[in-house]
N, C-alpha and C. Protein backbone atom coordinates (compact mmCIF):
# COMPACT_ATOMS: atom_id res chain seq x y z
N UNK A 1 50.43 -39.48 1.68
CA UNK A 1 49.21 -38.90 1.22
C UNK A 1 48.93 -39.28 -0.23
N UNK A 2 50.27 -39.43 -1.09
CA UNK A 2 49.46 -39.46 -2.43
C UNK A 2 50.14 -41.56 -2.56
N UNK A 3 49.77 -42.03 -1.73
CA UNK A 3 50.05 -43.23 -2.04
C UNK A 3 48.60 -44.14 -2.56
N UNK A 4 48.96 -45.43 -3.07
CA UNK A 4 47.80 -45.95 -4.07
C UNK A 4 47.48 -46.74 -2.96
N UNK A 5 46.30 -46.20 -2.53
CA UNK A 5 45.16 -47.02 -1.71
C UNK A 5 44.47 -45.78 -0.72
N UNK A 6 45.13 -44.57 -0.65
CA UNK A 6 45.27 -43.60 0.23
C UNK A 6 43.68 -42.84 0.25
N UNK A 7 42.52 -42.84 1.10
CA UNK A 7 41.69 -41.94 0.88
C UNK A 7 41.36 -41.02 1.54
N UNK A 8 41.26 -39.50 0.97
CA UNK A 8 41.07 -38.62 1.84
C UNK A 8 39.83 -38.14 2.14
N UNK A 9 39.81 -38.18 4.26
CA UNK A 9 38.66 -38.16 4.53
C UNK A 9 38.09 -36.58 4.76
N UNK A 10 37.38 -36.13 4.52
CA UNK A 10 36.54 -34.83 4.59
C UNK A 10 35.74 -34.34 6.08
N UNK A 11 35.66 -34.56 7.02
CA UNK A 11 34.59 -34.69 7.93
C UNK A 11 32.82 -33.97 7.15
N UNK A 12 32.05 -34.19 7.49
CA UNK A 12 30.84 -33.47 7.32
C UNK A 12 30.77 -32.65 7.76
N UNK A 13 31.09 -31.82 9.00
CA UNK A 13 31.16 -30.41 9.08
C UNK A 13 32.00 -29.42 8.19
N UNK A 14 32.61 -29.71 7.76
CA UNK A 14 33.26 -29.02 6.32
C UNK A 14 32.64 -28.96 5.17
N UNK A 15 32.02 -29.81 5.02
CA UNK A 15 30.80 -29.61 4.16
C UNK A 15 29.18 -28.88 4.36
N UNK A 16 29.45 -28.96 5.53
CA UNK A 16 27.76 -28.07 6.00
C UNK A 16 28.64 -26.95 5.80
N UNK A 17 29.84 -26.27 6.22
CA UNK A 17 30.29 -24.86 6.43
C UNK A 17 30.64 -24.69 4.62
N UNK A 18 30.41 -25.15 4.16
CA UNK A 18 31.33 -24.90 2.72
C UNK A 18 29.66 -24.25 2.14
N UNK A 19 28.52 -25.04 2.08
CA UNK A 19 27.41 -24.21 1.86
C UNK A 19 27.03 -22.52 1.98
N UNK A 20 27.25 -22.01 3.13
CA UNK A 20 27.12 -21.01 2.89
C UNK A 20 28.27 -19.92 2.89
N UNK A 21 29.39 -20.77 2.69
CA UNK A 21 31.28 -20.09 3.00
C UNK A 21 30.54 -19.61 0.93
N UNK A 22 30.40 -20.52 0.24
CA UNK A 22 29.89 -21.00 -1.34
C UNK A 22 29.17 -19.54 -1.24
N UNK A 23 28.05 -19.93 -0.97
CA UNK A 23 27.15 -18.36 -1.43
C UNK A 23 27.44 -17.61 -1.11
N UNK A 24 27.96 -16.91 0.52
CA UNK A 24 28.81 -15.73 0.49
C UNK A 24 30.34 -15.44 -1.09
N UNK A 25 30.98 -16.56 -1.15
CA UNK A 25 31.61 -16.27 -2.04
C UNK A 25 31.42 -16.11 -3.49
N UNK A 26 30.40 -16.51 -3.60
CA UNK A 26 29.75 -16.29 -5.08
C UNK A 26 28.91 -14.96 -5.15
N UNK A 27 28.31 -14.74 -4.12
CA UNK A 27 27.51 -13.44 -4.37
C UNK A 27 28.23 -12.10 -4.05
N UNK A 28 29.65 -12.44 -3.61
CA UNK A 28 30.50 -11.43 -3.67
C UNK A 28 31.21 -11.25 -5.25
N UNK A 29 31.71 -12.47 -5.58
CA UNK A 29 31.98 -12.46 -6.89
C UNK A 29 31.17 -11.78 -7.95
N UNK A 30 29.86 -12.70 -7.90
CA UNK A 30 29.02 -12.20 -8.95
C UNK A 30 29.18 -10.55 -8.58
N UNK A 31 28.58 -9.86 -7.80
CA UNK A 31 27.54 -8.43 -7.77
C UNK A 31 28.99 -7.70 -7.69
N UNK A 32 30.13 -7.89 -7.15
CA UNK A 32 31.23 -6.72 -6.77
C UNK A 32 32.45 -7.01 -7.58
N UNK A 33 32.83 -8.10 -7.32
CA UNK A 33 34.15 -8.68 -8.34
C UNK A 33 34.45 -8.75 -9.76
N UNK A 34 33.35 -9.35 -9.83
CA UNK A 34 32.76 -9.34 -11.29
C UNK A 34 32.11 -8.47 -12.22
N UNK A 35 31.08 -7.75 -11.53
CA UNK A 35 30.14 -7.27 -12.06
C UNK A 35 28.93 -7.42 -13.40
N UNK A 36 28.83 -8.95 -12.46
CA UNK A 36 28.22 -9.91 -14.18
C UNK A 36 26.65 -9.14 -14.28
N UNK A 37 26.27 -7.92 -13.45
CA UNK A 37 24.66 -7.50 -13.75
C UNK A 37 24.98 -6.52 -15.07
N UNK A 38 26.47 -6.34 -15.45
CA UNK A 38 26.09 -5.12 -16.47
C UNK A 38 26.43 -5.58 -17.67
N UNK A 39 26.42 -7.01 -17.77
CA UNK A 39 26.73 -8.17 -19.04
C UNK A 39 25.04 -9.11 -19.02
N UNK A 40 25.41 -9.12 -20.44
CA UNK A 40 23.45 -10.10 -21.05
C UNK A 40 23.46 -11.22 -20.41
N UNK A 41 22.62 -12.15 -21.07
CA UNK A 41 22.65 -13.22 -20.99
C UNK A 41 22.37 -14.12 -21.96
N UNK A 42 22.27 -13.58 -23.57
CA UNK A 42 22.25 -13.60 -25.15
C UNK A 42 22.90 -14.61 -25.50
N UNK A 43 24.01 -15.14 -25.13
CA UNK A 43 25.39 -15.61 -25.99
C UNK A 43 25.96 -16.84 -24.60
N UNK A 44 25.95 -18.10 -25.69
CA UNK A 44 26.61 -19.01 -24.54
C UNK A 44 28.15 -18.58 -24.08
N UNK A 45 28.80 -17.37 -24.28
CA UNK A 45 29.94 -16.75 -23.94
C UNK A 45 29.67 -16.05 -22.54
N UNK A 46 28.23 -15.66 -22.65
CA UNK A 46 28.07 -14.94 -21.37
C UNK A 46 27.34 -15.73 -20.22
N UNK A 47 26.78 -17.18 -20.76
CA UNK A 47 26.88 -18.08 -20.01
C UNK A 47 27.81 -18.53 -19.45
N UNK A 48 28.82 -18.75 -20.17
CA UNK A 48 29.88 -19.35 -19.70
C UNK A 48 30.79 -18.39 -18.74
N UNK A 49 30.82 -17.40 -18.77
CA UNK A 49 31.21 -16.50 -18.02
C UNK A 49 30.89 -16.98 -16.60
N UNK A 50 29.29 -16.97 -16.45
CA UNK A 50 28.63 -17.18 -15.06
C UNK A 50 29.13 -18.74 -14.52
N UNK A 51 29.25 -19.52 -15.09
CA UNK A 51 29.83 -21.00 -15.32
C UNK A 51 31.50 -21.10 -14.68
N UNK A 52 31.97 -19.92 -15.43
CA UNK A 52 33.33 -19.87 -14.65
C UNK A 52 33.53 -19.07 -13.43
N UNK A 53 32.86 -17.63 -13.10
CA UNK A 53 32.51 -17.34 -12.11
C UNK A 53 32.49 -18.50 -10.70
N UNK A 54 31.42 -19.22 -11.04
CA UNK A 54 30.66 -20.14 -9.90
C UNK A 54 31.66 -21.37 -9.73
N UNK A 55 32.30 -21.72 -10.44
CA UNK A 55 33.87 -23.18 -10.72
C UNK A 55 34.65 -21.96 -9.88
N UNK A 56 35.28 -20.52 -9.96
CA UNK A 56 35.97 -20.09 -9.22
C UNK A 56 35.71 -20.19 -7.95
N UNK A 57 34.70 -19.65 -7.45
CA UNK A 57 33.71 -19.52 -6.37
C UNK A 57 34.02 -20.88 -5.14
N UNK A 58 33.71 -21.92 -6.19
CA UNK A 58 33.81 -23.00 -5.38
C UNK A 58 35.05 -23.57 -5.02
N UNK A 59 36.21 -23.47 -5.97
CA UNK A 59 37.25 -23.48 -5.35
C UNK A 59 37.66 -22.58 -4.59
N UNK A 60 37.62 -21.57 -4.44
CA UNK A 60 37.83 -20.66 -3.76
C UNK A 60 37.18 -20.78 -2.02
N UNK A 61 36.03 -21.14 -2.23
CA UNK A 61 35.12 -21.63 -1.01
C UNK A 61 36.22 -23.28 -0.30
N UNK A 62 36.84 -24.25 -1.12
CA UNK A 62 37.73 -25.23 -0.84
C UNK A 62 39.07 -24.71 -0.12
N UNK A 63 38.91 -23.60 -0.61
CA UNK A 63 40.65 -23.07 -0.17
C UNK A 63 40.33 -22.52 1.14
N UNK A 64 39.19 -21.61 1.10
CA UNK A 64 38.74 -21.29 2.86
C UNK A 64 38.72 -22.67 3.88
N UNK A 65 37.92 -23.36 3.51
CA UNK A 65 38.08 -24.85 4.16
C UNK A 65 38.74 -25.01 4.36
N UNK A 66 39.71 -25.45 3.54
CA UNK A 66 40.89 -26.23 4.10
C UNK A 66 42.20 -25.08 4.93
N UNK A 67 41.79 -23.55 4.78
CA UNK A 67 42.85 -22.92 5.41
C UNK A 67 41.84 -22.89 6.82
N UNK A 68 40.81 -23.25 7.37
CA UNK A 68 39.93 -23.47 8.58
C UNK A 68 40.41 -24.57 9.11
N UNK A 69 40.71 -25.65 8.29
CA UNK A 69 40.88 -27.07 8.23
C UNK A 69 42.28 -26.55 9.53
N UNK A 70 43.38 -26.21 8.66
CA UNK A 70 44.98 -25.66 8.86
C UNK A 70 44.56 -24.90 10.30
N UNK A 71 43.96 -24.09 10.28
CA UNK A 71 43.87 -23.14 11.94
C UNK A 71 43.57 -24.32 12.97
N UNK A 72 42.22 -25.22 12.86
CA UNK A 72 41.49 -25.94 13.86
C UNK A 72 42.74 -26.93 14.18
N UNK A 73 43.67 -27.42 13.07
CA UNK A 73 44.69 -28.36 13.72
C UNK A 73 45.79 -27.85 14.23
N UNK A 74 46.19 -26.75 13.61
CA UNK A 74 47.40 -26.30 15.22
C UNK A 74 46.89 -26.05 15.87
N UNK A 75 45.68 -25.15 16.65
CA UNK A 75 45.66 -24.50 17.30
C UNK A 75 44.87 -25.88 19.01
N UNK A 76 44.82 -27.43 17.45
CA UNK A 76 44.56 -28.39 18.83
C UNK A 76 46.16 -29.08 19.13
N UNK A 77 46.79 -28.81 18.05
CA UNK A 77 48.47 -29.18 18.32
C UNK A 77 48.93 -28.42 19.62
N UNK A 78 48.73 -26.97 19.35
CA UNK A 78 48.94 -26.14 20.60
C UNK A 78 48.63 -26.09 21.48
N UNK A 79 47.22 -26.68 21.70
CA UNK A 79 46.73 -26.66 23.15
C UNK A 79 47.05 -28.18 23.81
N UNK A 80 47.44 -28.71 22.94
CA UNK A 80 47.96 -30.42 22.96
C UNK A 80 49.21 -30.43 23.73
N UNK A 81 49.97 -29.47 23.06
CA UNK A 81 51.90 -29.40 24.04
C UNK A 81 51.60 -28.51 24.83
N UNK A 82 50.62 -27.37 24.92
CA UNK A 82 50.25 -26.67 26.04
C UNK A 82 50.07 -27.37 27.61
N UNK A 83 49.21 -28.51 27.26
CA UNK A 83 48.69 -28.93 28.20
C UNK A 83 49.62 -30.11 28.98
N UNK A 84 50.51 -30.60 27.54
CA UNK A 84 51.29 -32.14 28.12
C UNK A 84 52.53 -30.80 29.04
N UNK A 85 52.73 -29.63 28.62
CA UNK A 85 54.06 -29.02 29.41
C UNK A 85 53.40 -28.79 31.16
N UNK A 86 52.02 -28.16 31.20
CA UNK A 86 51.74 -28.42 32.87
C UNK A 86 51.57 -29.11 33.11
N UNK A 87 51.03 -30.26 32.08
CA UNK A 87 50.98 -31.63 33.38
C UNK A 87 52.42 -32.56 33.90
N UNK A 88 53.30 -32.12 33.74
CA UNK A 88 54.98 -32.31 33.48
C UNK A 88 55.13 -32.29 34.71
């Protein structure tokens, strides 16, 4: 995986699901986690706040992915030796 030439492929359905996996996770952040409505918006400190918020968000939205990523492949590993043991 981390060899020099190695590229990792993404499918596009991981990316359509990461869109709104993203805004559910950000608008949980922002309004409940956070509570960035009872902070200004005056000071590039409290910009930056919202800035790091939304960089969390999105990694956080990557980590759902790829633990979706992790379920969809065992569970075709499993139905994979499932199936080679009855046809035996």
């Amino acid at each position: 995986m981390l060899v020099k030439g190695y590229s990792v492929s993404f499918p596009k359905v991981y990316w359509v699901l990461l869109i709104p996996i993203f805004l559910g996770v950000s608008y949980s952040n922002i309004f409940f986690d956070w509570q960035l409505q009872y902070y200004s918006v005056n000071e590039a400190e409290d910009f930056g706040r919202y800035v790091f918020v939304l960089f969390l968000s999105i990694c956080q939205s990557f980590i759902y992915i790829l633990l979706i990523r992790l379920a969809v492949s065992l569970l075709k590993y499993l139905f994979k030796n499932k199936e080679q043991k009855s046809s035996s």
